[in-house]
C-alpha atoms as a PDB file:
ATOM      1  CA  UNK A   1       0.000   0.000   0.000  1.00  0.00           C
ATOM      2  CA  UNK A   2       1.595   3.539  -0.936  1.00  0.00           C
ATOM      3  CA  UNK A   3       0.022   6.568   1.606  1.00  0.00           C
ATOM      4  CA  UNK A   4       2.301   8.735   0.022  1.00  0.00           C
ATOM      5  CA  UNK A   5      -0.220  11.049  -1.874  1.00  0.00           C
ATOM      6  CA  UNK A   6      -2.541  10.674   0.761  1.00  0.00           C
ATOM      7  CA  UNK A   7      -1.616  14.522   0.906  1.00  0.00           C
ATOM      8  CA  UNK A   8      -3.087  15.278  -2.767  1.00  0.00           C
ATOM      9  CA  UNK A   9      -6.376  14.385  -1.433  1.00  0.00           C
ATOM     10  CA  UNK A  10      -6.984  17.930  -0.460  1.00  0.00           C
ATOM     11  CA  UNK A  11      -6.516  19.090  -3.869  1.00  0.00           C
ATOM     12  CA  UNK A  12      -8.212  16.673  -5.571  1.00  0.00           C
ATOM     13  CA  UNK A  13     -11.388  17.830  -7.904  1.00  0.00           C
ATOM     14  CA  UNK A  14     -14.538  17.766  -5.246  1.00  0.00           C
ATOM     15  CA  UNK A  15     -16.252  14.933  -4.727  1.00  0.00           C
ATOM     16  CA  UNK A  16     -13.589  12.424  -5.371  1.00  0.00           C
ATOM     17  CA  UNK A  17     -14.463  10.412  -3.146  1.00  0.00           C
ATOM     18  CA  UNK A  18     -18.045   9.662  -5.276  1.00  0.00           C
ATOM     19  CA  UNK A  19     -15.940   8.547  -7.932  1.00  0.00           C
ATOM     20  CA  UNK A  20     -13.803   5.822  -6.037  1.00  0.00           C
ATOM     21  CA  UNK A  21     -13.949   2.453  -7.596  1.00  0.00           C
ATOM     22  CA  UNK A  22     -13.995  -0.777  -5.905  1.00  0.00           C
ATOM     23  CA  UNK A  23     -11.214  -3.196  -6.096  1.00  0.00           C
ATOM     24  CA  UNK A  24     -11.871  -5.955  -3.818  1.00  0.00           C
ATOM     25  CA  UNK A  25     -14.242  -5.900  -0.964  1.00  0.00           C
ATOM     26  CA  UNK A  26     -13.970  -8.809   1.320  1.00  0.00           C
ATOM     27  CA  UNK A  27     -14.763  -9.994   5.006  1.00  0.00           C
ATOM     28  CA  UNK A  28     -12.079  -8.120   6.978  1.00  0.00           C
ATOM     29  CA  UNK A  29     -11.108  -5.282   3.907  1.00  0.00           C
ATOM     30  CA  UNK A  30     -12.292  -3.053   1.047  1.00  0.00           C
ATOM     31  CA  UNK A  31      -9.880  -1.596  -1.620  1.00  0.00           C
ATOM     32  CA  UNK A  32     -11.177   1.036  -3.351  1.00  0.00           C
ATOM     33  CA  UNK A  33      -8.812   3.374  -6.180  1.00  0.00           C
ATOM     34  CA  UNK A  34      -9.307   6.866  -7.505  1.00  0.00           C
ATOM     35  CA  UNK A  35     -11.875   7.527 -10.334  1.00  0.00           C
ATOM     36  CA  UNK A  36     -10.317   7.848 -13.789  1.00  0.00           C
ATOM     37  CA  UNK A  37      -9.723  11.817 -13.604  1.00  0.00           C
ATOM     38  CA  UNK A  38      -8.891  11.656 -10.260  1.00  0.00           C
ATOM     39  CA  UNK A  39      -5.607   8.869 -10.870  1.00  0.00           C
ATOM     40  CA  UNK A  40      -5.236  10.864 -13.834  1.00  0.00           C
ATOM     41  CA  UNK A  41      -5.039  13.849 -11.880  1.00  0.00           C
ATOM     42  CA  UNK A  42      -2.727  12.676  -9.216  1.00  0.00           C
ATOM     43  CA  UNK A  43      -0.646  10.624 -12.090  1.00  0.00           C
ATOM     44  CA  UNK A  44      -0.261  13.868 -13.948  1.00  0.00           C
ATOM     45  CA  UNK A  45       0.794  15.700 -10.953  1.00  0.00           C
ATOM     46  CA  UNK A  46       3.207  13.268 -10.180  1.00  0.00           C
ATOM     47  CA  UNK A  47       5.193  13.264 -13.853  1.00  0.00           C
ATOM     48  CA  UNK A  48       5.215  17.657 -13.205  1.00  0.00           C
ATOM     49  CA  UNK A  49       6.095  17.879  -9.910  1.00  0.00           C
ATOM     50  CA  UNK A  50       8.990  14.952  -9.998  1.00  0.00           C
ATOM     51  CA  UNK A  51       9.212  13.179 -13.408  1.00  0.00           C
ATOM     52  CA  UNK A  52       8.251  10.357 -12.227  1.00  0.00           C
ATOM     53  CA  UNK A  53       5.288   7.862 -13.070  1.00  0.00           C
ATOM     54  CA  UNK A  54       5.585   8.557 -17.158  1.00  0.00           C
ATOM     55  CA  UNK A  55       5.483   4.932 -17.598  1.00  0.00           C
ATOM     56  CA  UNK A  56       1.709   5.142 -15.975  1.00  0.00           C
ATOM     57  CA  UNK A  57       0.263   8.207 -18.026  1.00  0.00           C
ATOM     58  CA  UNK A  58       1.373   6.748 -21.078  1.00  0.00           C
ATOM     59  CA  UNK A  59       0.071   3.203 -20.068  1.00  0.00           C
ATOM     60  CA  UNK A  60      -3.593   5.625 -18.676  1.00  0.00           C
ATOM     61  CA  UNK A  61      -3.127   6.753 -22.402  1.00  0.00           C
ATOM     62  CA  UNK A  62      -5.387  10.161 -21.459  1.00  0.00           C
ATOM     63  CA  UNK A  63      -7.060  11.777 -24.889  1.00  0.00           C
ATOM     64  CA  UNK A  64      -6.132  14.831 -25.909  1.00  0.00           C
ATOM     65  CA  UNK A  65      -9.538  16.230 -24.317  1.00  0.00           C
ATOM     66  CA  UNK A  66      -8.695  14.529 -21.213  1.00  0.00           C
ATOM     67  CA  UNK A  67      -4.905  16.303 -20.778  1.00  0.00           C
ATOM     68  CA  UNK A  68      -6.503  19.634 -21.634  1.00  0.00           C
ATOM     69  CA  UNK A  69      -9.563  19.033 -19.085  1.00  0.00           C
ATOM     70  CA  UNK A  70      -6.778  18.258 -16.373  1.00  0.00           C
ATOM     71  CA  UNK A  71      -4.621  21.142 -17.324  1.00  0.00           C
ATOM     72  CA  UNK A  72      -6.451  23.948 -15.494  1.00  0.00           C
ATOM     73  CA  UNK A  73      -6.551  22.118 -12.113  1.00  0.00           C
ATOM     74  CA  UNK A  74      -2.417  21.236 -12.799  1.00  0.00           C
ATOM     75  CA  UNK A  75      -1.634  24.442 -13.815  1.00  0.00           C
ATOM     76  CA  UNK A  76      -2.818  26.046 -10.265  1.00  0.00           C
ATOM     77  CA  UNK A  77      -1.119  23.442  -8.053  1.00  0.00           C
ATOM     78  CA  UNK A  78       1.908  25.139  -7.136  1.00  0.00           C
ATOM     79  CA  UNK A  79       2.670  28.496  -6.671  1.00  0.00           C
ATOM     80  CA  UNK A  80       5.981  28.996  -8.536  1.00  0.00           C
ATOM     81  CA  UNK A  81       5.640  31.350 -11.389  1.00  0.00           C
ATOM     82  CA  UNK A  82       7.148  29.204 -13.469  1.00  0.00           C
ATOM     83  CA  UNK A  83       5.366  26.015 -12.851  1.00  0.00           C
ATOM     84  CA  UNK A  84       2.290  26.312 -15.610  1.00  0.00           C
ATOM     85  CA  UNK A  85       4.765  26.979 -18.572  1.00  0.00           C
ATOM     86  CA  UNK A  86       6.451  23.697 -17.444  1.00  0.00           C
ATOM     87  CA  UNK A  87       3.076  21.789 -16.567  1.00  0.00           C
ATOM     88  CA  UNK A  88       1.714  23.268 -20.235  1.00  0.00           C
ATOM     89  CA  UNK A  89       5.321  21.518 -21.673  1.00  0.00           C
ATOM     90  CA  UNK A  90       5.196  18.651 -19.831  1.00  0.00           C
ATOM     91  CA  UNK A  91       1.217  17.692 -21.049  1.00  0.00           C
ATOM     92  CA  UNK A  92       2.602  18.920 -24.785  1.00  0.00           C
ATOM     93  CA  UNK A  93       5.501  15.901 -24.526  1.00  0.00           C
ATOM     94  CA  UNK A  94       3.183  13.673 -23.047  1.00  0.00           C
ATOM     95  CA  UNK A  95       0.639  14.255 -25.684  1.00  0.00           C
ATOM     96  CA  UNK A  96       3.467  13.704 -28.440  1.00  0.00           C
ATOM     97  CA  UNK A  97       4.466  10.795 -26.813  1.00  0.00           C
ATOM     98  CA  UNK A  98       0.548   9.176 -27.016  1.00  0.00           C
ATOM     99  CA  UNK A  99       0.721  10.325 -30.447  1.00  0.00           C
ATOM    100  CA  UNK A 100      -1.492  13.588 -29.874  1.00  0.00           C
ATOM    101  CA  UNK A 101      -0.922  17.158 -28.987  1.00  0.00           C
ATOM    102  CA  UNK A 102      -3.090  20.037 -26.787  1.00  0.00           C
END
């Protein structure tokens, strides 16, 4: 189990939680994972902020409508002046990479 973006959850798109999907639901447990946009979200976030998990957006294989949907809620996620020119580049090499541009 990885809690480590446990802390994204307060920046996640509201009502998140509506959109978990079940994984396994037994006697003792239930394992639910983030919606669609939500992972995609959090995946996204992940490849700007460190440059890690490409391997995962490219395997999510988002559409071009989905990357520019996501965009506005990336772009406002940190505060560095720089950081939605890099998010906007970042989506733009992803997109190339899928074999689609924003």
């Amino acid at each position: 189990m990885n809690n480590g973006p446990a802390s994204l959850a307060n920046q996640l798109l509201p009502q998140w939680q509506e959109r978990l999907q079940a994984l396994f639901s037994g006697k003792a447990i239930r394992l639910r994972s983030l919606g669609r946009v939500d992972l995609l979200c959090a995946k996204l976030f992940a490849l700007c902020d460190r440059g890690i998990d490409l391997g995962d957006c490219i395997a999510l294989a988002p559409t071009t409508d989905e990357l520019a949907n996501v965009l506005s809620w990336l772009e406002v996620q940190d505060a560095n002046p720089g950081w939605p020119a890099h998010v906007r580049a970042t989506l733009a090499d992803l997109g190339r990479r899928l074999g689609h541009g924003i």
